[in-house]
N, C-alpha and C. Protein backbone atom coordinates (compact mmCIF):
# COMPACT_ATOMS: atom_id res chain seq x y z
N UNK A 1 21.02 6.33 -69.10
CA UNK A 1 20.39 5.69 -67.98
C UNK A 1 21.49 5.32 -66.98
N UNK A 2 21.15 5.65 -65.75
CA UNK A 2 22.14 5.56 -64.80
C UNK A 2 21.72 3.94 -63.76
N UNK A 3 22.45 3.41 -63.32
CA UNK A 3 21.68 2.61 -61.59
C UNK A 3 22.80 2.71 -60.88
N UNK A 4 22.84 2.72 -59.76
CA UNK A 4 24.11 2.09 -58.61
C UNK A 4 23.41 0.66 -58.23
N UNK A 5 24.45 -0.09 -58.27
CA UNK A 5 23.97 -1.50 -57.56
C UNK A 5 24.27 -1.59 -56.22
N UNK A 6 24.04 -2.71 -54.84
CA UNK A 6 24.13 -3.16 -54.19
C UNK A 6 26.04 -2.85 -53.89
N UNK A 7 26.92 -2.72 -54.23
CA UNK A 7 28.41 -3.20 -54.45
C UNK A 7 28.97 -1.80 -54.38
N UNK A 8 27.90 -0.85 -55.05
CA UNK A 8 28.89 0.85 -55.19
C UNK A 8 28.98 0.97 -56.45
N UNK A 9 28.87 -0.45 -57.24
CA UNK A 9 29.14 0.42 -59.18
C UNK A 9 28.33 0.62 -59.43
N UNK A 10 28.58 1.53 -60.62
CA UNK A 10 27.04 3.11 -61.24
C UNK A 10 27.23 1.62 -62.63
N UNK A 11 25.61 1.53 -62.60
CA UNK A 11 25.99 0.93 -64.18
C UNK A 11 25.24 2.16 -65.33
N UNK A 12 25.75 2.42 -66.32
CA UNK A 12 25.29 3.65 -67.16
C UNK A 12 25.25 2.46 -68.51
N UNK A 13 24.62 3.06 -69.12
CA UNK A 13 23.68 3.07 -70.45
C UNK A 13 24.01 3.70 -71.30
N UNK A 14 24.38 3.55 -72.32
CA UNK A 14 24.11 4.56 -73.46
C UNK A 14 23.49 4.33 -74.77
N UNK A 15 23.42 5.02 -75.70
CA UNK A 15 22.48 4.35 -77.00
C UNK A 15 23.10 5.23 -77.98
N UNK A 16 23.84 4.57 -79.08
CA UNK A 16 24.31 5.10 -80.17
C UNK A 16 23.12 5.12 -81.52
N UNK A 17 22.40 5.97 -82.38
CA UNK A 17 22.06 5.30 -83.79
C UNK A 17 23.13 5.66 -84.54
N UNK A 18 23.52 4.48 -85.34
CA UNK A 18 24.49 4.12 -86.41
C UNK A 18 23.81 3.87 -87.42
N UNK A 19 23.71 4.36 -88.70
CA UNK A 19 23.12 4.28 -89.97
C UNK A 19 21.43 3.25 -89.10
N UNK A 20 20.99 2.08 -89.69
CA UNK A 20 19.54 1.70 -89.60
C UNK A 20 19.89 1.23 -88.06
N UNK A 21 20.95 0.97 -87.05
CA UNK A 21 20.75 -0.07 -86.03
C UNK A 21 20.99 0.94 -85.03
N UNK A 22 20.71 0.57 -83.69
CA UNK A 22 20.95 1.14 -82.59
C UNK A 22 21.85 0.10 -81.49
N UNK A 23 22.84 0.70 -81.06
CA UNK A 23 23.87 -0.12 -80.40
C UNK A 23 23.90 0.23 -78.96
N UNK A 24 23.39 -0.30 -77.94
CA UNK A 24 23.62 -0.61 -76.49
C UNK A 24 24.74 -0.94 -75.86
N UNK A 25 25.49 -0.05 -75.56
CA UNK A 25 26.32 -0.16 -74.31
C UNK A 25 25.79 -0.05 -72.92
N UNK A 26 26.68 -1.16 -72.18
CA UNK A 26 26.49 -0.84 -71.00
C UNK A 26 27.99 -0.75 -70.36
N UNK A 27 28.15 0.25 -69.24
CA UNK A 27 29.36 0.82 -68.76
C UNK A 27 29.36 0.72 -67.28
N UNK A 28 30.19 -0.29 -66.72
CA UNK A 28 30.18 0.15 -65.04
C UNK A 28 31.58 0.37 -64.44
N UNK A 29 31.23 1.42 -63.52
CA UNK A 29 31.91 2.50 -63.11
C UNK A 29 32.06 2.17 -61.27
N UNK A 30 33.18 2.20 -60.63
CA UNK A 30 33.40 1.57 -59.43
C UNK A 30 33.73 2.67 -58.88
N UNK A 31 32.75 3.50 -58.40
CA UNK A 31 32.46 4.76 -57.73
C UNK A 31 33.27 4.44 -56.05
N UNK A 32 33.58 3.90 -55.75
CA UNK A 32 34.43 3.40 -54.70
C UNK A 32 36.21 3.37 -54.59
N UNK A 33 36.08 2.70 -55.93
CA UNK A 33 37.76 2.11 -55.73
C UNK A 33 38.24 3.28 -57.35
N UNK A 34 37.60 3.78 -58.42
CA UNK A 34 37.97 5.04 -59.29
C UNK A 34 38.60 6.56 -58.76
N UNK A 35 40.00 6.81 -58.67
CA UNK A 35 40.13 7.99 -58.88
C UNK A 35 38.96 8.60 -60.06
N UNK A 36 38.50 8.59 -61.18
CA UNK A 36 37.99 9.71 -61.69
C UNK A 36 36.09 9.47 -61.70
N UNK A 37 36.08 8.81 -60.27
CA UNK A 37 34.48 8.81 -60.85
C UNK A 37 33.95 9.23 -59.14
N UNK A 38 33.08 9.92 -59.08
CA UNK A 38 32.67 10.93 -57.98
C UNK A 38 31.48 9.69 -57.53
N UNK A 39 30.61 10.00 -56.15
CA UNK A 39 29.73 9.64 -56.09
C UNK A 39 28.26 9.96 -57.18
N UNK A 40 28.58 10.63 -57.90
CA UNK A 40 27.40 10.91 -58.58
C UNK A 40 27.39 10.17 -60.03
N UNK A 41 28.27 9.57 -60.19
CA UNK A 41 28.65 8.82 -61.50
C UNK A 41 29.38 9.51 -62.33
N UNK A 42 29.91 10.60 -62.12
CA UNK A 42 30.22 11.61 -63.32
C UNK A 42 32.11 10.74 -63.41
N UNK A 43 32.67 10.77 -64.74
CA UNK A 43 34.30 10.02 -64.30
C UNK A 43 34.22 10.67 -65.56
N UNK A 44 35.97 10.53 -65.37
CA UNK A 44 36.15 10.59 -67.16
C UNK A 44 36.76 9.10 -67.44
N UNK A 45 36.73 8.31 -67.21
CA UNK A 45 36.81 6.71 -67.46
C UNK A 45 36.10 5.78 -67.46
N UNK A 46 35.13 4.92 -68.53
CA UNK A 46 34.26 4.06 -68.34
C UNK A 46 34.74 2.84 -68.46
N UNK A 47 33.77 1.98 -68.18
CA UNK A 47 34.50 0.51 -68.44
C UNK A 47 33.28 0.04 -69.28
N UNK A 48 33.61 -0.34 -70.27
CA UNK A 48 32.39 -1.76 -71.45
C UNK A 48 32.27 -3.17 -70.32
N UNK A 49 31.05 -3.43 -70.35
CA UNK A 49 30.96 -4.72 -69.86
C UNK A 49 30.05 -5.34 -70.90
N UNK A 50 30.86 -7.04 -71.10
CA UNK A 50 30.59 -7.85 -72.34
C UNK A 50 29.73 -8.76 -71.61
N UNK A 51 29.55 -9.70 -72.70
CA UNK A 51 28.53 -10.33 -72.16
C UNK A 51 29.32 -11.51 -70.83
N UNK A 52 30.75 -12.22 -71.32
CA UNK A 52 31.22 -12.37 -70.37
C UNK A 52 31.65 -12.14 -69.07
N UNK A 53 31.49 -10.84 -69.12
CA UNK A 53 31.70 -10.48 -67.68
C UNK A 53 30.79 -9.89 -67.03
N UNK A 54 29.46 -9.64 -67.76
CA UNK A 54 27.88 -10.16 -67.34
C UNK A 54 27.83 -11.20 -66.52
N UNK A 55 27.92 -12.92 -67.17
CA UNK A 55 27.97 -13.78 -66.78
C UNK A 55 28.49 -13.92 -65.38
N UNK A 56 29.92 -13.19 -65.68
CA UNK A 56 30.70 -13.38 -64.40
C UNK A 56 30.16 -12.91 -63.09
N UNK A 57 29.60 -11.86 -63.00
CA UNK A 57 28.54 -10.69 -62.51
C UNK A 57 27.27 -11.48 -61.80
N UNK A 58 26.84 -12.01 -62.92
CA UNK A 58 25.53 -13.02 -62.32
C UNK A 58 26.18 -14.11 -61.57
N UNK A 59 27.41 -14.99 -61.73
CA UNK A 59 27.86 -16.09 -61.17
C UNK A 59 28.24 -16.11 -59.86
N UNK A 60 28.64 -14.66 -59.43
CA UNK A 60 29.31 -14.49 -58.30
C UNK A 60 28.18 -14.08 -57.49
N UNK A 61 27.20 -13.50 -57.99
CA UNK A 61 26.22 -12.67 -57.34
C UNK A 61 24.75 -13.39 -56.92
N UNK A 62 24.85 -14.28 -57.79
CA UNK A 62 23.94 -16.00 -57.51
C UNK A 62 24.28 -16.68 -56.98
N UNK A 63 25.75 -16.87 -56.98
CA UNK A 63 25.97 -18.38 -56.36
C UNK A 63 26.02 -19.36 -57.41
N UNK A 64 26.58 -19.22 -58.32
CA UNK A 64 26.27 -19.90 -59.72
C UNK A 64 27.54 -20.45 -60.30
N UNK A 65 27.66 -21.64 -61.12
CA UNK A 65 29.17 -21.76 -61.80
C UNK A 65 28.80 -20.66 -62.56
N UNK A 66 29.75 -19.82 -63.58
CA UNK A 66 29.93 -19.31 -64.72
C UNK A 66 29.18 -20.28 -65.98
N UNK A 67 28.78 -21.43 -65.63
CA UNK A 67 28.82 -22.34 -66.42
C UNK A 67 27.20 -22.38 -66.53
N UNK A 68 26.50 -22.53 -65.19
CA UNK A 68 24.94 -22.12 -65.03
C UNK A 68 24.57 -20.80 -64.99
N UNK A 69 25.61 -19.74 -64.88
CA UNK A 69 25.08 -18.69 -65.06
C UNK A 69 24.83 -18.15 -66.76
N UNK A 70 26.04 -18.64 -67.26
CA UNK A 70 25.83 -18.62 -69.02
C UNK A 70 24.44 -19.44 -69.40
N UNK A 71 24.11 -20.25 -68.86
CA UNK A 71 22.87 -20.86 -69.45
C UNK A 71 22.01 -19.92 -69.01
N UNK A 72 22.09 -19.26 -67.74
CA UNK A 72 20.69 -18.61 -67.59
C UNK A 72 20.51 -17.43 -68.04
N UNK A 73 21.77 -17.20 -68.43
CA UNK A 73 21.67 -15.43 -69.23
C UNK A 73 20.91 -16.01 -70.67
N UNK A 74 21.71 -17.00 -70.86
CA UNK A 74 21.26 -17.50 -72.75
C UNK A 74 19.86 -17.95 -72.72
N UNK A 75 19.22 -18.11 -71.62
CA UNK A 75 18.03 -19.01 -71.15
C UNK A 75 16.76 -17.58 -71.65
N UNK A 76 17.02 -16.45 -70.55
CA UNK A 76 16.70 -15.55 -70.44
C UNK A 76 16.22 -14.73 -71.70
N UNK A 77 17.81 -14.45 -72.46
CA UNK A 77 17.45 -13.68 -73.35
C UNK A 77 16.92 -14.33 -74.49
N UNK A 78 16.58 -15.91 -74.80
CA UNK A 78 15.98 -16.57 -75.16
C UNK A 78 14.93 -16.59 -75.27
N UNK A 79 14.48 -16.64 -74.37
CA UNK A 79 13.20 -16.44 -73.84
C UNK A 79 12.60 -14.92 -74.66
N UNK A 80 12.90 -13.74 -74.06
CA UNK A 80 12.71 -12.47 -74.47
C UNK A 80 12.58 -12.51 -76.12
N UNK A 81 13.79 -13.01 -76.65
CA UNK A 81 13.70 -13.39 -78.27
C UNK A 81 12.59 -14.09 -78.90
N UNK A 82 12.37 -15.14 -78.23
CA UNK A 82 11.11 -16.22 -78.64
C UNK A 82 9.64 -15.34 -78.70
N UNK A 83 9.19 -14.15 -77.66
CA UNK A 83 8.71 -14.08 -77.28
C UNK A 83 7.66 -12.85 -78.32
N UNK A 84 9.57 -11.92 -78.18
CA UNK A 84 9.04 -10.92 -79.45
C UNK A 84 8.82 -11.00 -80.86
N UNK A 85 9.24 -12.31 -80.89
CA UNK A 85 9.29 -13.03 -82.42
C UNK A 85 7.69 -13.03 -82.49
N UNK A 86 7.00 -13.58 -81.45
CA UNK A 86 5.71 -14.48 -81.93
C UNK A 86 4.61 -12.84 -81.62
N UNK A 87 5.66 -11.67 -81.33
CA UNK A 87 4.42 -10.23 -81.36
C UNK A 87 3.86 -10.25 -79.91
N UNK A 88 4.76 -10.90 -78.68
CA UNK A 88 4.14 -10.54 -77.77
C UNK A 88 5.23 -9.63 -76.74
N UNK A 89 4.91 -9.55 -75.70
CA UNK A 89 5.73 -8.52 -74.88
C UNK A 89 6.31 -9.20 -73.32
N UNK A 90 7.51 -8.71 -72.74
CA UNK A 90 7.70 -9.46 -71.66
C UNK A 90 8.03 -8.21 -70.54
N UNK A 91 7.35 -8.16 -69.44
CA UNK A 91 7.11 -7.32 -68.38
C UNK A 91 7.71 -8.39 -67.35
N UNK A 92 8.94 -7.28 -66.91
CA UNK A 92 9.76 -7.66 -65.59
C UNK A 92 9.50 -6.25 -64.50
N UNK A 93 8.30 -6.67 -63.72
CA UNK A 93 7.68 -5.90 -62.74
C UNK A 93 9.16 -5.27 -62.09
N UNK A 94 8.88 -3.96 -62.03
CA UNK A 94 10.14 -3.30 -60.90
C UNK A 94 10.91 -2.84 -62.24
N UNK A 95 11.32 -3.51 -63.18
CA UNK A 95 12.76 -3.48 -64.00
C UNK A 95 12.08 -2.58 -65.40
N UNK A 96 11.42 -3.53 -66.27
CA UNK A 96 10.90 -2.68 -67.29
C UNK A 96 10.14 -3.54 -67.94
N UNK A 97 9.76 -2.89 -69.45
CA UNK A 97 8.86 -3.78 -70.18
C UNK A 97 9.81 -4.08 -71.64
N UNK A 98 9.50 -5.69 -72.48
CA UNK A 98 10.45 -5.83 -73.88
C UNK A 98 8.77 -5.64 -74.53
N UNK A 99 9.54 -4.75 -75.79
CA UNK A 99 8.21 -5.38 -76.56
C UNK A 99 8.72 -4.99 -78.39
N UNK A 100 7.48 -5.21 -78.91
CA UNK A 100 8.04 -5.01 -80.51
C UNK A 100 7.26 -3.45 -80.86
N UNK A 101 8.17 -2.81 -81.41
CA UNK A 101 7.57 -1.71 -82.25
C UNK A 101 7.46 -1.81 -83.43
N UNK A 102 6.66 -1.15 -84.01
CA UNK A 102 6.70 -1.13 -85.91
C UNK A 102 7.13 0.12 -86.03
N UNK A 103 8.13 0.03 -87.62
CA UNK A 103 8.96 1.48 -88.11
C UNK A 103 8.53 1.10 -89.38
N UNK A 104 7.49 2.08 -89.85
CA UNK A 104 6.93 2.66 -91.24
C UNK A 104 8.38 2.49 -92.54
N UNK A 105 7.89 2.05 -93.36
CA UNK A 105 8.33 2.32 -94.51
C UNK A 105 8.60 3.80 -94.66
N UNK A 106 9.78 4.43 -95.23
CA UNK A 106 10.28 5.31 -95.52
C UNK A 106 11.24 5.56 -96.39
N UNK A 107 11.11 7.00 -96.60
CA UNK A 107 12.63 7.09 -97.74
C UNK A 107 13.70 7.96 -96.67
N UNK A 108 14.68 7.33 -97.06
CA UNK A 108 16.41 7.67 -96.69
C UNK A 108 16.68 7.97 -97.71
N UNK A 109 18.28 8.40 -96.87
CA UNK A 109 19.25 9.29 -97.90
C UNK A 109 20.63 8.32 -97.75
N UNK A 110 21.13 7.93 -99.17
CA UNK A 110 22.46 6.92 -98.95
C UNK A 110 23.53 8.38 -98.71
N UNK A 111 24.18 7.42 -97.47
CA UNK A 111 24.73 9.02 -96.93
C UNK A 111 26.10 9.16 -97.56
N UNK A 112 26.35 7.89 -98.63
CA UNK A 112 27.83 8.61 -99.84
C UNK A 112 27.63 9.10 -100.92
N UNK A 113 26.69 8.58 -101.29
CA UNK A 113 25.89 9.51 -102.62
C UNK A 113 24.61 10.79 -102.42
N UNK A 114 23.69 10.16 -101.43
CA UNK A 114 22.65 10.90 -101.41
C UNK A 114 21.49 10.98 -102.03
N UNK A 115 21.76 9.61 -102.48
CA UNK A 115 20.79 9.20 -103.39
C UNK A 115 19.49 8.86 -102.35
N UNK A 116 18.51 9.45 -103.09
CA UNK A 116 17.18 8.82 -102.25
C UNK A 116 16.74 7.33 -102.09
N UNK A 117 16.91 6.88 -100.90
CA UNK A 117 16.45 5.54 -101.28
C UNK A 117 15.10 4.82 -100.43
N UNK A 118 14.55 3.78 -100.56
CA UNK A 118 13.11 3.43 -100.14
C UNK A 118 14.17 2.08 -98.85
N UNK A 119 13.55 2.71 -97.68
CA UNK A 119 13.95 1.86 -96.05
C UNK A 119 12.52 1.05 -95.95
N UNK A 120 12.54 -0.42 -95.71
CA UNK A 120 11.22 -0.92 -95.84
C UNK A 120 11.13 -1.13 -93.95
N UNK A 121 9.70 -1.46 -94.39
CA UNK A 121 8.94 -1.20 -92.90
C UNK A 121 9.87 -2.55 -92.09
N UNK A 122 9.74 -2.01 -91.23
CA UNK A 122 10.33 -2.95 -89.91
C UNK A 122 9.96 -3.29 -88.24
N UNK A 123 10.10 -4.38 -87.83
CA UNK A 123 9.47 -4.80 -86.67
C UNK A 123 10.69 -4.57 -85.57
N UNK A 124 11.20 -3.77 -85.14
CA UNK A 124 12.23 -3.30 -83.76
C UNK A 124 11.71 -3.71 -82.32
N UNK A 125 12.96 -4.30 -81.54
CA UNK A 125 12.66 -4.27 -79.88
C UNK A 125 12.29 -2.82 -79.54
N UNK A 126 11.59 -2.53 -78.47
CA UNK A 126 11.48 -1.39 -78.06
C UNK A 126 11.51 -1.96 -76.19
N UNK A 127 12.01 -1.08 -75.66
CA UNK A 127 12.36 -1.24 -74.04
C UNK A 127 11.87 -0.35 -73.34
N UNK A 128 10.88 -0.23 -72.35
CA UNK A 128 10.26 0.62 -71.52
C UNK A 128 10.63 0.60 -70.06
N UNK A 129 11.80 1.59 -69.49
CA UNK A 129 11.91 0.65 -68.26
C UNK A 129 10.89 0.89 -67.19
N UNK A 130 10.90 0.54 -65.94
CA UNK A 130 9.85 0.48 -65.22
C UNK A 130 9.90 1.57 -63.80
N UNK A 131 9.42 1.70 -63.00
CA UNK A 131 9.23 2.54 -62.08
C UNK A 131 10.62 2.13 -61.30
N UNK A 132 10.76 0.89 -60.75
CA UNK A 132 11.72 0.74 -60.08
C UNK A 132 13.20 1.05 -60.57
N UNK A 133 13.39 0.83 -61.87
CA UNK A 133 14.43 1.17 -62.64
C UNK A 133 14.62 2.40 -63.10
N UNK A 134 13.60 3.58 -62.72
CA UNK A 134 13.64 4.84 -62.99
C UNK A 134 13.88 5.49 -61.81
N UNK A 135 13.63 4.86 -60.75
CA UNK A 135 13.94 5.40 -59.40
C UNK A 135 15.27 4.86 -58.77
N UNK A 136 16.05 3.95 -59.17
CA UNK A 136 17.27 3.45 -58.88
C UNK A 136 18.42 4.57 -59.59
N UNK A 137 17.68 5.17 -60.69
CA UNK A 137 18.60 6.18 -61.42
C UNK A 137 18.54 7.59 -60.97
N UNK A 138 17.81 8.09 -60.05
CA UNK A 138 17.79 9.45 -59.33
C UNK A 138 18.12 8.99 -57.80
């Protein structure tokens, strides 16, 4: 998943599966001030952005201490957590949708032995993004 923001950076997405979990990166790329990154996002250099320099991101870009912006990130994804806990879903019009999926009971394979083994059913975030966030990426 690609966006350019307001500023010139491409923020990109990626999604690893690692044995049962799936790991979210997010990568922004300063299509402006990068020797290796073109207007189209393509570089051979990414940058990880943590949750700190999220914060930092929202603080400068709100008008915020670092100090109220950490509460409102923690506020936020709080919120989203509380939300999918209790089986319901949270729709950010323009951006996307949070919600819970169910993953069936199944059998795996332990991938040092190979032994067959029984994966029990599970309740996963699932993320749908939205029109506006699909059109910020073309």
């Amino acid at each position: 998943m690609r966006l350019t923001d307001p500023q010139g950076l491409v923020l990109i997405t990626t999604g690893i599966h690692c044995l049962n979990k799936f790991h979210q990166h997010v990568h922004v790329v300063d299509t402006d001030h990068s020797p290796n990154v073109g207007p189209s996002g393509n570089n051979t250099q990414r940058f990880f952005v943590n949750k700190t320099e999220l914060i930092e991101h929202i603080a400068k870009h709100a008008d915020l201490s670092k100090a109220a912006a950490g509460r409102a990130l923690e506020a936020t994804m709080g919120a989203v957590r509380t939300t999918l806990k209790k089986g319901g879903t949270v729709s950010l019009v323009g951006f996307g949708t949070f919600a819970v999926g169910k993953r069936a009971a199944r059998t795996g394979r332990n991938p040092r032995t190979g032994a067959a083994i029984k994966i029990k059913k599970a309740n996963v975030p699932k993320f749908r993004p939205g029109k506006g966030l699909k059109d910020a990426l073309n």
